[in-house]
PDB file of N, CA and C in Angstrom:
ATOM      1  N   UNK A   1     147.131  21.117  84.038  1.00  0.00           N
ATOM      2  CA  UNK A   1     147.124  22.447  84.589  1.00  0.00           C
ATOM      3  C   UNK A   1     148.585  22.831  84.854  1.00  0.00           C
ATOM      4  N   UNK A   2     148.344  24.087  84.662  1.00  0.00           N
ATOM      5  CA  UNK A   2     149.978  24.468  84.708  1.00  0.00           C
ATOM      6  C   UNK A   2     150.502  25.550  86.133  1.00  0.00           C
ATOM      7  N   UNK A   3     151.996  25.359  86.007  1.00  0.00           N
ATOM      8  CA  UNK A   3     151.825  25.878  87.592  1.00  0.00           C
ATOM      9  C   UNK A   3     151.171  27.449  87.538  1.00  0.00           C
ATOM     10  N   UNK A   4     151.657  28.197  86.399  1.00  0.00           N
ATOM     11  CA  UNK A   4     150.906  29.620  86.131  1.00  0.00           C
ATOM     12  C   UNK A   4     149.671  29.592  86.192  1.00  0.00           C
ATOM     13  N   UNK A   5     148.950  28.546  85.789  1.00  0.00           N
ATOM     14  CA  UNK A   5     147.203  28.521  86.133  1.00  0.00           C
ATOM     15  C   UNK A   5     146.977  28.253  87.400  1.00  0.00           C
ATOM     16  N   UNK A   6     147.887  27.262  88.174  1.00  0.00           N
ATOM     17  CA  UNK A   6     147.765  27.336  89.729  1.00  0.00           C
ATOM     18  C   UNK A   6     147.615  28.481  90.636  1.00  0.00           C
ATOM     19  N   UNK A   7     149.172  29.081  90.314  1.00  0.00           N
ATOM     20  CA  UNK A   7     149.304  30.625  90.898  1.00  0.00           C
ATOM     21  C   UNK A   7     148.117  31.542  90.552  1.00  0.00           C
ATOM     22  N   UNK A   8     148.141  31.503  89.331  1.00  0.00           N
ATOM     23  CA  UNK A   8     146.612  32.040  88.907  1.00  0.00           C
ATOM     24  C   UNK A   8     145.338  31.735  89.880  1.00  0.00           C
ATOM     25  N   UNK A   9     145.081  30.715  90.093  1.00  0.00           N
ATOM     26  CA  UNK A   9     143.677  30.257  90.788  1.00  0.00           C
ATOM     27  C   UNK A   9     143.876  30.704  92.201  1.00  0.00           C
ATOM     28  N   UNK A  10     144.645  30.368  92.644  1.00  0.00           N
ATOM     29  CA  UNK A  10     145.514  30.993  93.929  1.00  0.00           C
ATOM     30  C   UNK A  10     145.746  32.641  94.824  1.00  0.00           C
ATOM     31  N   UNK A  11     146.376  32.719  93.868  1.00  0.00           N
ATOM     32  CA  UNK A  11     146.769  33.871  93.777  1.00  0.00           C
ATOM     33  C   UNK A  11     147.536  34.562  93.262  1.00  0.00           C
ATOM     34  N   UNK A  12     148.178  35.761  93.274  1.00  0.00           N
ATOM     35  CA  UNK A  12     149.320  35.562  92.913  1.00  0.00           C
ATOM     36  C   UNK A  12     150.827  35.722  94.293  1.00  0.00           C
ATOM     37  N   UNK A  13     151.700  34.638  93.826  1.00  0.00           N
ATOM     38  CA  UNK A  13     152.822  34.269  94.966  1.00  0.00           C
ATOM     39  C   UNK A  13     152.036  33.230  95.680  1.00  0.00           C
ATOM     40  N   UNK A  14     150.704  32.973  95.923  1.00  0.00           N
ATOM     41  CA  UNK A  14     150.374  32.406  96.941  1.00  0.00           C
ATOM     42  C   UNK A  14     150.999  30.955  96.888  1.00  0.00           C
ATOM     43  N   UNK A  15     151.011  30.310  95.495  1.00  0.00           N
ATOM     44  CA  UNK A  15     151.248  28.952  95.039  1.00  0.00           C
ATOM     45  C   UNK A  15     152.934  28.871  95.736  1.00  0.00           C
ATOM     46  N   UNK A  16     153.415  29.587  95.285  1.00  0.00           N
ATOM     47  CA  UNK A  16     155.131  29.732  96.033  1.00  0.00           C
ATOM     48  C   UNK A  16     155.190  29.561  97.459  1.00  0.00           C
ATOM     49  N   UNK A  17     154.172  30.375  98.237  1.00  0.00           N
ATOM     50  CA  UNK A  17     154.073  30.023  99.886  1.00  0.00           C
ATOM     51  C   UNK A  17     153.475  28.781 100.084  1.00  0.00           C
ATOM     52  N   UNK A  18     152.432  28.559  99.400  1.00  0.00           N
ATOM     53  CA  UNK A  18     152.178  26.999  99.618  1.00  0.00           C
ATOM     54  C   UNK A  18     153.239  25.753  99.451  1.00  0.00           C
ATOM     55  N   UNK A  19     153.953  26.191  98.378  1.00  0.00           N
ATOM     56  CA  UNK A  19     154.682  24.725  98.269  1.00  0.00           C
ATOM     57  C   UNK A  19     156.268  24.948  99.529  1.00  0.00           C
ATOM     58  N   UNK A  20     156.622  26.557  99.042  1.00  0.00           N
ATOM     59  CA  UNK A  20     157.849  26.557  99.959  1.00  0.00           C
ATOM     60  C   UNK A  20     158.504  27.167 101.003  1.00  0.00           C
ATOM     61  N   UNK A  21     156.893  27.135 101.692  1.00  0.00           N
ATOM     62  CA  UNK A  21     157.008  27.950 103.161  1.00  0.00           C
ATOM     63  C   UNK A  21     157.003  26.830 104.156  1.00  0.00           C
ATOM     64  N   UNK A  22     157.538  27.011 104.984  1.00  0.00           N
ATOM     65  CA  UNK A  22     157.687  25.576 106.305  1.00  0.00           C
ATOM     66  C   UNK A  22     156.360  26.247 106.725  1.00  0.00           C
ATOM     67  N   UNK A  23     155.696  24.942 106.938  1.00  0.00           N
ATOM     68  CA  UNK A  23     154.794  25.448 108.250  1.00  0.00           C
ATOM     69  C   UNK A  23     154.346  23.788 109.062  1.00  0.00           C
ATOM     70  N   UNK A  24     153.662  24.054 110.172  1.00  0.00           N
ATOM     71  CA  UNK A  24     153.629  22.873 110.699  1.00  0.00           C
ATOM     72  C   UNK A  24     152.839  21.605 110.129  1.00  0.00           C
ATOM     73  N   UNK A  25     153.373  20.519 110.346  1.00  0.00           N
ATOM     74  CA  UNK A  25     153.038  19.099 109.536  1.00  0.00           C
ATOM     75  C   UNK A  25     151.190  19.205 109.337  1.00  0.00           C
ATOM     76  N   UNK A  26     150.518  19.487 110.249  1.00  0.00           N
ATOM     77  CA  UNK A  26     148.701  19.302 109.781  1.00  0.00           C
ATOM     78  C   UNK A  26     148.626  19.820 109.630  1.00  0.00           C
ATOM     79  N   UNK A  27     149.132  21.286 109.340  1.00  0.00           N
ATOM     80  CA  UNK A  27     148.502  22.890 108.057  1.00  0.00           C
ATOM     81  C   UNK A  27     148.630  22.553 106.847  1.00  0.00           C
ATOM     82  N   UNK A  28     149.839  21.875 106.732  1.00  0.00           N
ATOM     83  CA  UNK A  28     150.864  21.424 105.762  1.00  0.00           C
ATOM     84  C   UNK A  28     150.647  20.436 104.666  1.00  0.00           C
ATOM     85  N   UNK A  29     149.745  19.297 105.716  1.00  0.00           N
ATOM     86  CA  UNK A  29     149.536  18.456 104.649  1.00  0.00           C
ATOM     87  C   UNK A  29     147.666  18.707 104.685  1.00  0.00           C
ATOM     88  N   UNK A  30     146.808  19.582 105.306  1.00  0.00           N
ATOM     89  CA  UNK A  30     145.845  20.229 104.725  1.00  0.00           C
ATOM     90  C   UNK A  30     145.149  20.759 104.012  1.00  0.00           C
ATOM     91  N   UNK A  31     146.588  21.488 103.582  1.00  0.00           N
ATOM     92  CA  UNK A  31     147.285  22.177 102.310  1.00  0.00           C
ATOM     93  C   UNK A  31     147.164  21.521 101.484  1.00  0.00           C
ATOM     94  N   UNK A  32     147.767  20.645 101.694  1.00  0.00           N
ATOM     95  CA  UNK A  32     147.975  19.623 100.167  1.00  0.00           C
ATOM     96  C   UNK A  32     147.238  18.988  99.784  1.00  0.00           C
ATOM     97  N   UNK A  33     146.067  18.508 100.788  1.00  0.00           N
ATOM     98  CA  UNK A  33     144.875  17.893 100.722  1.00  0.00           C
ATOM     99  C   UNK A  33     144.004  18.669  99.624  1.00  0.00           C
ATOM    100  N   UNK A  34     143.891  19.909 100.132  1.00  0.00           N
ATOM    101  CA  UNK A  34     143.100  20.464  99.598  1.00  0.00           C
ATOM    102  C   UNK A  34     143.258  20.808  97.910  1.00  0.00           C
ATOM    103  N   UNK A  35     144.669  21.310  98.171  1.00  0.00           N
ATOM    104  CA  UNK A  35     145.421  21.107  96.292  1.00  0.00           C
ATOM    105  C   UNK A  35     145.066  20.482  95.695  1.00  0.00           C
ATOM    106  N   UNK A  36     145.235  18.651  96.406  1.00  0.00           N
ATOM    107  CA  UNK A  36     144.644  18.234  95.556  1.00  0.00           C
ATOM    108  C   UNK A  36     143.924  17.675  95.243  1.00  0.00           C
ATOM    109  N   UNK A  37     142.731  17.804  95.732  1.00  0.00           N
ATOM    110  CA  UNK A  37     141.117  17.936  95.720  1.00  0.00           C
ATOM    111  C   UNK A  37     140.983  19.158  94.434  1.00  0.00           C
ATOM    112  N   UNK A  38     141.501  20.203  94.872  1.00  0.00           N
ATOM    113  CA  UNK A  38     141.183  21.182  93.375  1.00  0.00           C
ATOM    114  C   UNK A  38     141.495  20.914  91.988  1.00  0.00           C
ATOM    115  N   UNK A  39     142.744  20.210  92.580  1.00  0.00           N
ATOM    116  CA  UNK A  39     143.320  19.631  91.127  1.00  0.00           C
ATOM    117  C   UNK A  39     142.095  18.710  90.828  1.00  0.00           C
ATOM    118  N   UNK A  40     142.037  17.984  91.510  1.00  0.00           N
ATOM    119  CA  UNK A  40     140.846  16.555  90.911  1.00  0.00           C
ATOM    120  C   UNK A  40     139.490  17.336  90.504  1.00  0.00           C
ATOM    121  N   UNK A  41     139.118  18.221  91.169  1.00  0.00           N
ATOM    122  CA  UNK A  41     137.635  18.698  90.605  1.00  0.00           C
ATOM    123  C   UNK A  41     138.043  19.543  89.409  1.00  0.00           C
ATOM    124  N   UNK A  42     139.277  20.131  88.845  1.00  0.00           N
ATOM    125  CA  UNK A  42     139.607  20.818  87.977  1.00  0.00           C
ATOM    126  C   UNK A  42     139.796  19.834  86.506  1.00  0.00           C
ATOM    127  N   UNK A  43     140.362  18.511  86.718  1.00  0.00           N
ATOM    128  CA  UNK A  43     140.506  17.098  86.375  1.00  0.00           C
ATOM    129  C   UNK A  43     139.235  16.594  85.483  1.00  0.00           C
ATOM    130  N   UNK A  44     138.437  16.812  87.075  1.00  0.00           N
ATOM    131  CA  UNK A  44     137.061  16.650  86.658  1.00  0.00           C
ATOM    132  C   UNK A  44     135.966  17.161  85.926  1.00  0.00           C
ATOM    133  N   UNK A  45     136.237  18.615  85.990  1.00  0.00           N
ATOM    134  CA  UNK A  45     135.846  19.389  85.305  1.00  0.00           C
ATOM    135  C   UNK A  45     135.609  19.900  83.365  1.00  0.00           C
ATOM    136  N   UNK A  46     137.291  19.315  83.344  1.00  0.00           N
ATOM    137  CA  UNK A  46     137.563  19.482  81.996  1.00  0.00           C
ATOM    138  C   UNK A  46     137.279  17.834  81.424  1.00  0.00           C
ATOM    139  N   UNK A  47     136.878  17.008  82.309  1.00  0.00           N
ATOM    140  CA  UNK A  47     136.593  15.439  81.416  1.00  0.00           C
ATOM    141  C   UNK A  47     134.906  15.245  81.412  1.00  0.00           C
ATOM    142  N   UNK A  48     134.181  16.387  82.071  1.00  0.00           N
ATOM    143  CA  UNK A  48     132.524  15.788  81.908  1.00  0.00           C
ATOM    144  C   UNK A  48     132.116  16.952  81.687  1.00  0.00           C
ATOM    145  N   UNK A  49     130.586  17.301  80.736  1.00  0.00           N
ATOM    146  CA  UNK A  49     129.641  18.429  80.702  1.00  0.00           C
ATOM    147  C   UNK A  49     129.042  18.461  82.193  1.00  0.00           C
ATOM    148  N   UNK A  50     128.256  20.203  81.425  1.00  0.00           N
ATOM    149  CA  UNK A  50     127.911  20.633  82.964  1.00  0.00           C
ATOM    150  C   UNK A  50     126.038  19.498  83.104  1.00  0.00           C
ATOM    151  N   UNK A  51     126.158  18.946  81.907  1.00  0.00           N
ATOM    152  CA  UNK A  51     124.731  17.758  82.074  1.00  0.00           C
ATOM    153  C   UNK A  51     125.224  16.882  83.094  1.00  0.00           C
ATOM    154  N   UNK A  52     126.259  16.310  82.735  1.00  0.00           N
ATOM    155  CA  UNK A  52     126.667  15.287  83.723  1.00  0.00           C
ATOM    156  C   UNK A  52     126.638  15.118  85.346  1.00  0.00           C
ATOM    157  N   UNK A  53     126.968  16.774  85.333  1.00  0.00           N
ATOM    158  CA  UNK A  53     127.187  16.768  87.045  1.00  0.00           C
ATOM    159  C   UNK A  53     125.919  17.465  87.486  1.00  0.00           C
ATOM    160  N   UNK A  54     125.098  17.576  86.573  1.00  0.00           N
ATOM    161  CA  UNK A  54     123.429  17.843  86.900  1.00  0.00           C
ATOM    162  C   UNK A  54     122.827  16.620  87.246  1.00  0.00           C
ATOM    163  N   UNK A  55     123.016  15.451  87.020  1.00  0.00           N
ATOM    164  CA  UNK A  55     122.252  14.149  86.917  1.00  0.00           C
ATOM    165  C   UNK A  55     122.975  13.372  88.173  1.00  0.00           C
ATOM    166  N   UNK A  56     121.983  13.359  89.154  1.00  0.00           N
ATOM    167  CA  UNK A  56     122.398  12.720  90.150  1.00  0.00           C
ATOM    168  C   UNK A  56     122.547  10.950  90.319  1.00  0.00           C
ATOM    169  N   UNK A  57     122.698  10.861  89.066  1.00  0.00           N
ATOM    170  CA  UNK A  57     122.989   9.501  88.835  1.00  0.00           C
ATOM    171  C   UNK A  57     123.847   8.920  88.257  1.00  0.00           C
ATOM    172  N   UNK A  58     124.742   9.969  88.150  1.00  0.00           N
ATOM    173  CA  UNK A  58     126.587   9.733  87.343  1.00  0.00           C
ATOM    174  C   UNK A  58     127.151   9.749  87.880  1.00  0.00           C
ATOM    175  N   UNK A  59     128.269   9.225  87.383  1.00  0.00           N
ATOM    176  CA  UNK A  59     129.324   8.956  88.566  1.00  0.00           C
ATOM    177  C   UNK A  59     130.088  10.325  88.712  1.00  0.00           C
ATOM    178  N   UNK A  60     129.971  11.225  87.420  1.00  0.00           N
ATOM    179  CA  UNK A  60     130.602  12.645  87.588  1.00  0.00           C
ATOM    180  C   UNK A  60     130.260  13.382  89.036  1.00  0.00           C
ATOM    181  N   UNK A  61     128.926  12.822  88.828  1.00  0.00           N
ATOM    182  CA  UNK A  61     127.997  13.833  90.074  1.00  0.00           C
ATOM    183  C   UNK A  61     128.561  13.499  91.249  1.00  0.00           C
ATOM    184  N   UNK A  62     128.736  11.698  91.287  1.00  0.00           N
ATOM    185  CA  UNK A  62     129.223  11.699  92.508  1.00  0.00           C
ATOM    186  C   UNK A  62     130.687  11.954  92.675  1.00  0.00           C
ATOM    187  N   UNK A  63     131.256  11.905  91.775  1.00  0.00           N
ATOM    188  CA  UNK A  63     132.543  12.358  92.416  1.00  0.00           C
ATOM    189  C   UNK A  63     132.883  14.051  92.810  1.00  0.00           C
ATOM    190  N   UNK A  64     131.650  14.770  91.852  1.00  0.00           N
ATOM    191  CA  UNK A  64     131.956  15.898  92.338  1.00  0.00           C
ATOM    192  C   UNK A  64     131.612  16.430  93.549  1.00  0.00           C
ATOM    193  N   UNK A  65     130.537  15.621  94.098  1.00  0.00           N
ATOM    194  CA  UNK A  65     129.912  16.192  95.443  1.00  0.00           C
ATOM    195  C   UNK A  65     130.931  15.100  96.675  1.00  0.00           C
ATOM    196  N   UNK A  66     131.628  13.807  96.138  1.00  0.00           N
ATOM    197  CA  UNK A  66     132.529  13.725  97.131  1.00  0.00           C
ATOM    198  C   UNK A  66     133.841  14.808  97.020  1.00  0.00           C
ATOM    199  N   UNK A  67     134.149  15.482  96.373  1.00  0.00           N
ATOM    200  CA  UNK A  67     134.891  16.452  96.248  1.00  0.00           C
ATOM    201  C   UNK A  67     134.745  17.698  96.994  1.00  0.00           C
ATOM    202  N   UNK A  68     133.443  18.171  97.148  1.00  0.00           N
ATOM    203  CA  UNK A  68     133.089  19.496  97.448  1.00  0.00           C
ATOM    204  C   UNK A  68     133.044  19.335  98.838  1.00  0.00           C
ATOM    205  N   UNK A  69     132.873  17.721  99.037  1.00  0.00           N
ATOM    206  CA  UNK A  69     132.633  17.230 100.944  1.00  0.00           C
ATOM    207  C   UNK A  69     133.950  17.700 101.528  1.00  0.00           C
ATOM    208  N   UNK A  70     135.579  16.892 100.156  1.00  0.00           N
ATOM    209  CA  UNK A  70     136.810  16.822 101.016  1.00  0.00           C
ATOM    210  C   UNK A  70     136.771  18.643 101.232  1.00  0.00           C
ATOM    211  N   UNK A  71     136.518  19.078 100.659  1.00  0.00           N
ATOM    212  CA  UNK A  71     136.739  20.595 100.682  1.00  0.00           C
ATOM    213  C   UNK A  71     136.055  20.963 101.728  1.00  0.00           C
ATOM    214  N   UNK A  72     134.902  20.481 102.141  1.00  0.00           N
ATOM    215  CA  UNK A  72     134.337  21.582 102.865  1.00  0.00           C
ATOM    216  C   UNK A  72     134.755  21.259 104.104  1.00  0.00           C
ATOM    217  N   UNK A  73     135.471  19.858 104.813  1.00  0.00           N
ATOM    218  CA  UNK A  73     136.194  19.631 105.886  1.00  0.00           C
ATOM    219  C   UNK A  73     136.533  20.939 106.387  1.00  0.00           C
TER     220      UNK A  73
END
């Protein structure tokens, strides 16, 4: 993924305030948590069909629903 598809998913500028706006250390690395959790389900996304993460007995499935957990923190 590229950083233009980031900004893209984002917003636009938003990807720029995320990486190079100060803000305090647990917003901060929240932030980043969450990045990259998107990155990984985006990861994830483009390496399995949408069968895979239908079948609650793959490991796709499970990684995607431990994914959607870190997110929904």
């Amino acid at each position: 993924m590229t950083a233009s598809e980031l900004n893209h998913l984002f917003g636009d500028g938003e990807l720029r305030r995320i990486l190079f706006t100060h803000r305090p250390s647990e917003l901060q690395l929240n932030r980043r948590q969450r990045i990259r959790e998107l990155v990984h389900l985006s990861r994830l996304a483009d390496a399995h069909s949408i069968d895979e993460f239908r079948d609650p007995t793959s490991s796709a499935h499970h990684e995607l629903v431990g994914i959607v957990q870190e997110l929904a923190r």
